[in-house]
Protein backbone atom coordinates (compact mmCIF):
# COMPACT_ATOMS: atom_id res chain seq x y z
CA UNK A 1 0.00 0.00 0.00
CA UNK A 2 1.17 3.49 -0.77
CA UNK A 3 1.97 5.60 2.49
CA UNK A 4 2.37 9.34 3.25
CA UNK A 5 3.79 11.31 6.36
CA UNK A 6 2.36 12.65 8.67
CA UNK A 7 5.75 14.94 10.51
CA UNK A 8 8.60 12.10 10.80
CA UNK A 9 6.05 8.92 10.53
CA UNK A 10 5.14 7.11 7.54
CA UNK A 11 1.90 5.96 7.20
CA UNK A 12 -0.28 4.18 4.99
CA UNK A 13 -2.66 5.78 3.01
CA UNK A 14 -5.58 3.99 4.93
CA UNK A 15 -5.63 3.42 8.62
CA UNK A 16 -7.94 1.22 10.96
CA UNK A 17 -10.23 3.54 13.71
CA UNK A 18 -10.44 1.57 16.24
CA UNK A 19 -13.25 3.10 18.56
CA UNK A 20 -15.51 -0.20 17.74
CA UNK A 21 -12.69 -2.33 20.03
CA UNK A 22 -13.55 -2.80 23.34
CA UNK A 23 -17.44 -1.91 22.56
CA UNK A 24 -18.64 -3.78 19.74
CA UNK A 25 -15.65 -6.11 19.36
CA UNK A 26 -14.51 -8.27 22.13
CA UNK A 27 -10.23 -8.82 22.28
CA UNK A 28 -10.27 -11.91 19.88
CA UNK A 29 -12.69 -10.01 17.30
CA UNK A 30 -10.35 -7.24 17.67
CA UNK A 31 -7.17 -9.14 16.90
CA UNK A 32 -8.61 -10.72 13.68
CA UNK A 33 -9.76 -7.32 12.31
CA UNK A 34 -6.13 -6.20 13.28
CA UNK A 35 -4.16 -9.43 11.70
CA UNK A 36 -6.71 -8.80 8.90
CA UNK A 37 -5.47 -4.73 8.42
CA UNK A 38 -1.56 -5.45 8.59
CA UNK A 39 -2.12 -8.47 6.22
CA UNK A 40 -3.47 -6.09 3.76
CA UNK A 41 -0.95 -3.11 4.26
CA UNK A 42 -2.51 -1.30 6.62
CA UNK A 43 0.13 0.76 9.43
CA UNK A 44 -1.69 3.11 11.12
CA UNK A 45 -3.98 2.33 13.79
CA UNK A 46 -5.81 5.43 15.42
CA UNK A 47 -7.32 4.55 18.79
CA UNK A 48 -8.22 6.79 21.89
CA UNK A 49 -8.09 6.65 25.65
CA UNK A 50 -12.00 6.92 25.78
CA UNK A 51 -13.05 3.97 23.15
CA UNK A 52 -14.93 0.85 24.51
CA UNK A 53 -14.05 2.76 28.01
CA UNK A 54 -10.28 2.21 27.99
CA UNK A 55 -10.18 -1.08 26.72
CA UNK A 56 -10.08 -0.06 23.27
CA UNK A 57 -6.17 0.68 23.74
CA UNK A 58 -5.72 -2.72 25.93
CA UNK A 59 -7.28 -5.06 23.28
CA UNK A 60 -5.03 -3.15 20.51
CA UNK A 61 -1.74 -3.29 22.17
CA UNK A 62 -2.85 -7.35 23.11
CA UNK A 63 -3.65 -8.14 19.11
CA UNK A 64 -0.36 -6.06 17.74
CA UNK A 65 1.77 -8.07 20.17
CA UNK A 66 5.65 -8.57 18.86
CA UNK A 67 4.30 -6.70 15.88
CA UNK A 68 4.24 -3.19 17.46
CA UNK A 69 7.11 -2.16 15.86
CA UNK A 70 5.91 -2.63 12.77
CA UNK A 71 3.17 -0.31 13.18
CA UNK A 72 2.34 3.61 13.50
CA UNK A 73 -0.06 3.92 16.87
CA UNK A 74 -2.28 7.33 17.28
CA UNK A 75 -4.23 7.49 20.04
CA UNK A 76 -5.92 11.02 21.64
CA UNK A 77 -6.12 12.23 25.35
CA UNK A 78 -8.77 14.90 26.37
CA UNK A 79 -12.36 13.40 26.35
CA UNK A 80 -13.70 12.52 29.36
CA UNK A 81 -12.95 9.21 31.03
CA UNK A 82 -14.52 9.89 33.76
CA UNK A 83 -15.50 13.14 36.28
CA UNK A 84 -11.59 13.71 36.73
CA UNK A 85 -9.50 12.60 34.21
CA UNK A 86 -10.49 14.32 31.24
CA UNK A 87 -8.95 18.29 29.65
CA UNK A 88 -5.89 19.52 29.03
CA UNK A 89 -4.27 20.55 31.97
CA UNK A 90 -0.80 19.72 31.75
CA UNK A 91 -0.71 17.41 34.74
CA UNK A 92 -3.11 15.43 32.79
CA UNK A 93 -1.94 15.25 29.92
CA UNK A 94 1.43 13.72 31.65
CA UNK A 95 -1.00 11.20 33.77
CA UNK A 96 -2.91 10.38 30.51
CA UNK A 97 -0.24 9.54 28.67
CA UNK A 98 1.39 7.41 31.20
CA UNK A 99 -1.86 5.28 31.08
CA UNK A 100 -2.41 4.88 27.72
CA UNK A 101 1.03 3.77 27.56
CA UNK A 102 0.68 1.43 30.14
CA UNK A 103 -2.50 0.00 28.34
CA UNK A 104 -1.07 -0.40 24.99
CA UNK A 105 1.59 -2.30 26.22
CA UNK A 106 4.20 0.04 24.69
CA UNK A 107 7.13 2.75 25.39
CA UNK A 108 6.08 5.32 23.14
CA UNK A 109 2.72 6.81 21.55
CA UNK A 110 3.82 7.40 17.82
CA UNK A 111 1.14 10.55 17.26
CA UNK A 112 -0.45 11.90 20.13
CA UNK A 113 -3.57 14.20 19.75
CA UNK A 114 -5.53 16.32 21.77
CA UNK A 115 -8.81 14.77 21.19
CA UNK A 116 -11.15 18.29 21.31
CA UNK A 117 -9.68 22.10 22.32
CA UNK A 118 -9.93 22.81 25.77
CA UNK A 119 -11.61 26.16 26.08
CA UNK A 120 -10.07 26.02 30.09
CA UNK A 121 -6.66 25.54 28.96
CA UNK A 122 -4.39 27.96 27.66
CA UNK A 123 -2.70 26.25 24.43
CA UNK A 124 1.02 27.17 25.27
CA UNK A 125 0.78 25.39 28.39
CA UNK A 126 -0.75 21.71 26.26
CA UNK A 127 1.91 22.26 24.06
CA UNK A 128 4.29 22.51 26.76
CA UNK A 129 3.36 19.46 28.31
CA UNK A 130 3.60 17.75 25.21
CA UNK A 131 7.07 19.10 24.37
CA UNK A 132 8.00 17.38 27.35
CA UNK A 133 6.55 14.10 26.45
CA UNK A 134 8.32 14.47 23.14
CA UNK A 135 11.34 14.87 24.53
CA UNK A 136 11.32 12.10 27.13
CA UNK A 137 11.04 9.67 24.36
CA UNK A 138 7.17 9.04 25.65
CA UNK A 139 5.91 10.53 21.83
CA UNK A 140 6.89 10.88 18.37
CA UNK A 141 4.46 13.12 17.21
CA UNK A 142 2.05 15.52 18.81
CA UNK A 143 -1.23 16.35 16.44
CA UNK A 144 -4.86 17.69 17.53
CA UNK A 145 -8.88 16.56 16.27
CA UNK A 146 -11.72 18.59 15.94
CA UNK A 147 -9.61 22.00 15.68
CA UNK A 148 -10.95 24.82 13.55
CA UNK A 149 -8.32 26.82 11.30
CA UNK A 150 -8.45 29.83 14.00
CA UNK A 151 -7.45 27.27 16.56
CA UNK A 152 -4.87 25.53 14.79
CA UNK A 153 -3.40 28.78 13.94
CA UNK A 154 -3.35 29.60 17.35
CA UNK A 155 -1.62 26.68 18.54
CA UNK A 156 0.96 27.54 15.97
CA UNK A 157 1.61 30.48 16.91
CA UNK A 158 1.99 29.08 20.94
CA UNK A 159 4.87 26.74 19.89
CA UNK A 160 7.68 28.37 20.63
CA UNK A 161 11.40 27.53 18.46
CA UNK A 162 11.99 23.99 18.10
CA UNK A 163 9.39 22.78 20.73
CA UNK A 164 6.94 20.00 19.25
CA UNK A 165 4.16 21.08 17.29
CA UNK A 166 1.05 19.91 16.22
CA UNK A 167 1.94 17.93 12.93
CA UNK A 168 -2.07 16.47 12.21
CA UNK A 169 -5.36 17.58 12.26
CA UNK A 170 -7.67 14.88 12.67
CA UNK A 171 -11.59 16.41 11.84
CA UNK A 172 -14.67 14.74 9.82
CA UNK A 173 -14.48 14.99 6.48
CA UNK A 174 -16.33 13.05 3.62
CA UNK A 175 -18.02 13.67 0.17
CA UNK A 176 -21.52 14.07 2.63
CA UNK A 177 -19.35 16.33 4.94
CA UNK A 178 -17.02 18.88 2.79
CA UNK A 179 -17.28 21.80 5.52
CA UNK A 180 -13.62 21.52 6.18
CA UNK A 181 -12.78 22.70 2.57
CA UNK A 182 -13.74 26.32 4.06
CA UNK A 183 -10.89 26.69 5.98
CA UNK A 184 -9.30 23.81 7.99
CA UNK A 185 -8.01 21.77 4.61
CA UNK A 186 -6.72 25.39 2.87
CA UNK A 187 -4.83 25.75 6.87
CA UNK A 188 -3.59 22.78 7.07
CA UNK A 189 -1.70 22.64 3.38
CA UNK A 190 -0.60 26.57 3.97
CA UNK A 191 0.88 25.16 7.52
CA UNK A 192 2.17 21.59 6.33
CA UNK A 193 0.12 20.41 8.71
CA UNK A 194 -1.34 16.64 7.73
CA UNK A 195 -5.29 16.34 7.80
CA UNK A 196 -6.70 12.71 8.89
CA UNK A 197 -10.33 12.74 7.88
CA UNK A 198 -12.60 10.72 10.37
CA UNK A 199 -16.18 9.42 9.23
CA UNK A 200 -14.77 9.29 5.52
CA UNK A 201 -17.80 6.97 5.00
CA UNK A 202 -20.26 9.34 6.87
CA UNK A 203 -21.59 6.37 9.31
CA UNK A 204 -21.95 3.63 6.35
CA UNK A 205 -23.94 6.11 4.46
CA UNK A 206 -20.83 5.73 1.57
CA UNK A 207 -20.85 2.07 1.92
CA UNK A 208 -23.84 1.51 -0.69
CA UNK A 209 -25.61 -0.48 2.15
CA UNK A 210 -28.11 2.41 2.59
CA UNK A 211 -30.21 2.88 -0.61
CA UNK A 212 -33.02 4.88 -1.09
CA UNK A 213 -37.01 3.53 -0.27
CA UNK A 214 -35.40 0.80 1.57
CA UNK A 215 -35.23 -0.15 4.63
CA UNK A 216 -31.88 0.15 6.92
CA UNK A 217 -30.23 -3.03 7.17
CA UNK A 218 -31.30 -4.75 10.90
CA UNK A 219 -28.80 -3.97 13.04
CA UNK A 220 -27.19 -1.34 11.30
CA UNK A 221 -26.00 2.00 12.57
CA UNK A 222 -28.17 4.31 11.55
CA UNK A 223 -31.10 1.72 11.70
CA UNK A 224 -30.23 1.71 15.30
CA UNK A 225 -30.41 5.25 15.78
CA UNK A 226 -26.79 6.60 15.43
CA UNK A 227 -26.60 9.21 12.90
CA UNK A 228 -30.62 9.78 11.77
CA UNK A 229 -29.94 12.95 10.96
CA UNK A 230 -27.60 11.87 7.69
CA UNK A 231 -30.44 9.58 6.48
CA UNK A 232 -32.14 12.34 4.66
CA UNK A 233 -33.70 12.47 1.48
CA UNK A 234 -31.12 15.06 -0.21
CA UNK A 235 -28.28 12.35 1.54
CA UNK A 236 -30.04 9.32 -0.06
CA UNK A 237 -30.41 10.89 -3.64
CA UNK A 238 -26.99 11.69 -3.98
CA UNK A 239 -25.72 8.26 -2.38
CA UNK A 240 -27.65 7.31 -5.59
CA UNK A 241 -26.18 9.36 -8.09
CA UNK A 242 -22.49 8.57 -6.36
CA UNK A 243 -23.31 4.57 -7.04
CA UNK A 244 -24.16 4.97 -10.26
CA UNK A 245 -21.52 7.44 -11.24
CA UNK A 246 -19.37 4.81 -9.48
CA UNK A 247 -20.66 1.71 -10.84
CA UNK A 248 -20.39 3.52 -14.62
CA UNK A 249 -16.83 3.44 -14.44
CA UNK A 250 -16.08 -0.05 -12.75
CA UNK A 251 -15.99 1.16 -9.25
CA UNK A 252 -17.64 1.23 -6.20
CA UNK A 253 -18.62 4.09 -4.20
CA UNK A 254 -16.68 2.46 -1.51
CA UNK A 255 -13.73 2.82 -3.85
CA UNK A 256 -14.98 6.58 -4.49
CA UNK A 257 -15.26 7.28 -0.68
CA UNK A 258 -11.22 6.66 0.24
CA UNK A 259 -9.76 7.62 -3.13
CA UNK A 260 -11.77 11.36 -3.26
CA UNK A 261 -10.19 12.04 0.05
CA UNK A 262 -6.85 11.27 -1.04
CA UNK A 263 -6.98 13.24 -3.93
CA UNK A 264 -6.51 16.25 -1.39
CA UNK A 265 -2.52 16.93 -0.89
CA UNK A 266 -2.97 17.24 2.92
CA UNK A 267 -4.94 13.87 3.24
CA UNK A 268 -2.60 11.71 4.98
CA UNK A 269 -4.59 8.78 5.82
CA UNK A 270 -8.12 8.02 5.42
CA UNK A 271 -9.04 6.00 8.51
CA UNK A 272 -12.09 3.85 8.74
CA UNK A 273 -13.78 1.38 11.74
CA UNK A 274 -13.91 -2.05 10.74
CA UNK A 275 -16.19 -4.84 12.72
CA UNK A 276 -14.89 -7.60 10.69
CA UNK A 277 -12.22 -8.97 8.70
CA UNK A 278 -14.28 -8.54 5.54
CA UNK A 279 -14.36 -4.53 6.20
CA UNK A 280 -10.84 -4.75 7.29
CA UNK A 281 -9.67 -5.98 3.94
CA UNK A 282 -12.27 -4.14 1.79
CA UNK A 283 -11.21 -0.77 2.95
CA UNK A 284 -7.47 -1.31 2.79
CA UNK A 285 -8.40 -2.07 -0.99
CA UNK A 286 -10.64 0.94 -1.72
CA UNK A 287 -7.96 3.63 -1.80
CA UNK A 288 -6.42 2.74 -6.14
CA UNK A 289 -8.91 4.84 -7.94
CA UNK A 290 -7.04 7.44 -9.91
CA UNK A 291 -9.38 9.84 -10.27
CA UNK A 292 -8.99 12.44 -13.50
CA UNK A 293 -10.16 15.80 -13.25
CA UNK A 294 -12.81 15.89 -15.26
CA UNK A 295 -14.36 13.17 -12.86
CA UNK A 296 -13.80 15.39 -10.25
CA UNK A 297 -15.35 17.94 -11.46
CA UNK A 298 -18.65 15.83 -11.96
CA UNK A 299 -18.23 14.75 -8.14
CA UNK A 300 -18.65 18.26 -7.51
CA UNK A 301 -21.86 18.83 -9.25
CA UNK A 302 -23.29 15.60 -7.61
CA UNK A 303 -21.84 16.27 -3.95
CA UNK A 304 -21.12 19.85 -3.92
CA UNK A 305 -18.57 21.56 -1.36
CA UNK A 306 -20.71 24.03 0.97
CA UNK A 307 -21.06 27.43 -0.31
């Protein structure tokens, strides 16, 4: 698989989000979707301190094993674990990283992000902390998620010479959810900052599994209630016109989901969940459509980027 950087790490152009381990996959379910990403290429594994309430980083370290070093592990501090260990007070931010090392079984986080800006917490003094960690040998990378261009320019302007600096922006971003072309994308090339879209498949809305005047499948996500609001008519009709456009040209709208992301220059890696082997392998394999421009162009006028 082909692989971009994100600051000093090399990653592959699709990643594994791993926020279903620990919740809807149990530690053996999580290994086989994880021997089922690195058998297909995949590098870069993006978990968080919060997912399946901690044991999402547990059952990853467990599954990657001796293989650790053969892998690029992201995982975020700064959502709320519970009443006190949650922000980004520096003293947390040293405590939370000394448990999600401990759970992931490892002796360095290779990206780091602040999971959501903390309105409480002067920026210079996260950064600080996470210069420290940085140069302790505890991180590789520092990077941030749901920033807005204001904010990361902010934070750019708190690092002071040669401290570690954000190197990622991790923020939704799919052909159902193009708001971050207004500023956060155009940021993030200006600042060489990479941009990790999350929800690049809008909640299985870009799978094809959700068609319009039918039914949800049972047990789906959004027939369980997650996500209603995307299952809207003006969503639906142009999930249609995206298949067919797809399907026209020998593709999927899979396919058209990972490699439309990665036609943007700061798209580092397109990470998506996985609940089985099946989606494991399927997404690793949905990232080799070249698209031209002209194609692009018609993407636009089906899925058009917010005015």
């Amino acid at each position: 698989m082909d692989t971009r950087r994100i600051g000093s790490l090399e990653v592959s152009i699709v990643g594994l989000g791993c926020n279903n381990f620990g919740r809807r996959l149990d530690s053996d379910a999580t290994s086989a979707v994880v021997d089922a990403a690195l058998d297909a290429g995949i590098n870069f594994f993006d978990t968080a301190d919060v997912y399946g309430g901690t044991r999402g980083e547990e059952y990853l370290g467990r599954a990657l094993g001796r293989r650790r070093d053969e892998v690029v592990v992201a995982t975020k501090f700064g959502s709320a674990v519970d009443d006190q260990r949650k922000g980004a007070r520096p003293e947390y931010v040293r405590r939370a990283a000394e448990d999600s090392l401990r759970r992931l079984g490892t002796d360095r986080i290779d990206l780091y992000q602040l999971h959501n800006p903390d309105p409480q917490v002067p920026i210079e003094d996260t950064l600080g902390a996470l210069d420290e960690l940085v140069r302790a040998g505890k991180v590789r990378e520092i990077g941030c998620s749901n920033f807005s261009a204001d904010q990361l320019r902010a934070a750019e302007g708190a690092t002071r010479g040669g401290a570690a600096r954000f190197v990622s922006v991790q923020n939704q971003y799919s052909l159902l959810h193009r708001e971050p072309e207004h500023d956060v994308l155009p940021e993030s090339e200006r600042a060489g900052i990479a941009f990790i879209p999350y929800f690049p498949l809008a909640n299985g809305l870009l799978t094809g599994k959700y068609r319009q005047g039918q039914p949800a499948p049972e047990g789906s996500r959004l027939q369980s209630g997650r996500g209603d609001s995307l299952l809207t008519n003006r969503n639906l009709t142009v999930v249609e016109e995206l298949i067919e456009f797809s399907e026209s040209r020998g593709h999927t709208i899979l396919e058209l989901a990972f490699s439309w992301l990665l036609t943007r220059p700061a798209v580092a890696s397109v990470i998506a969940e996985a609940t089985s082997t099946e989606q494991a392998r399927s997404n690793a394999a949905a990232a080799g459509w070249g698209l031209t421009d002209a194609e692009l162009a018609e993407i636009d006028s089906i899925a058009p980027r917010p005015g």
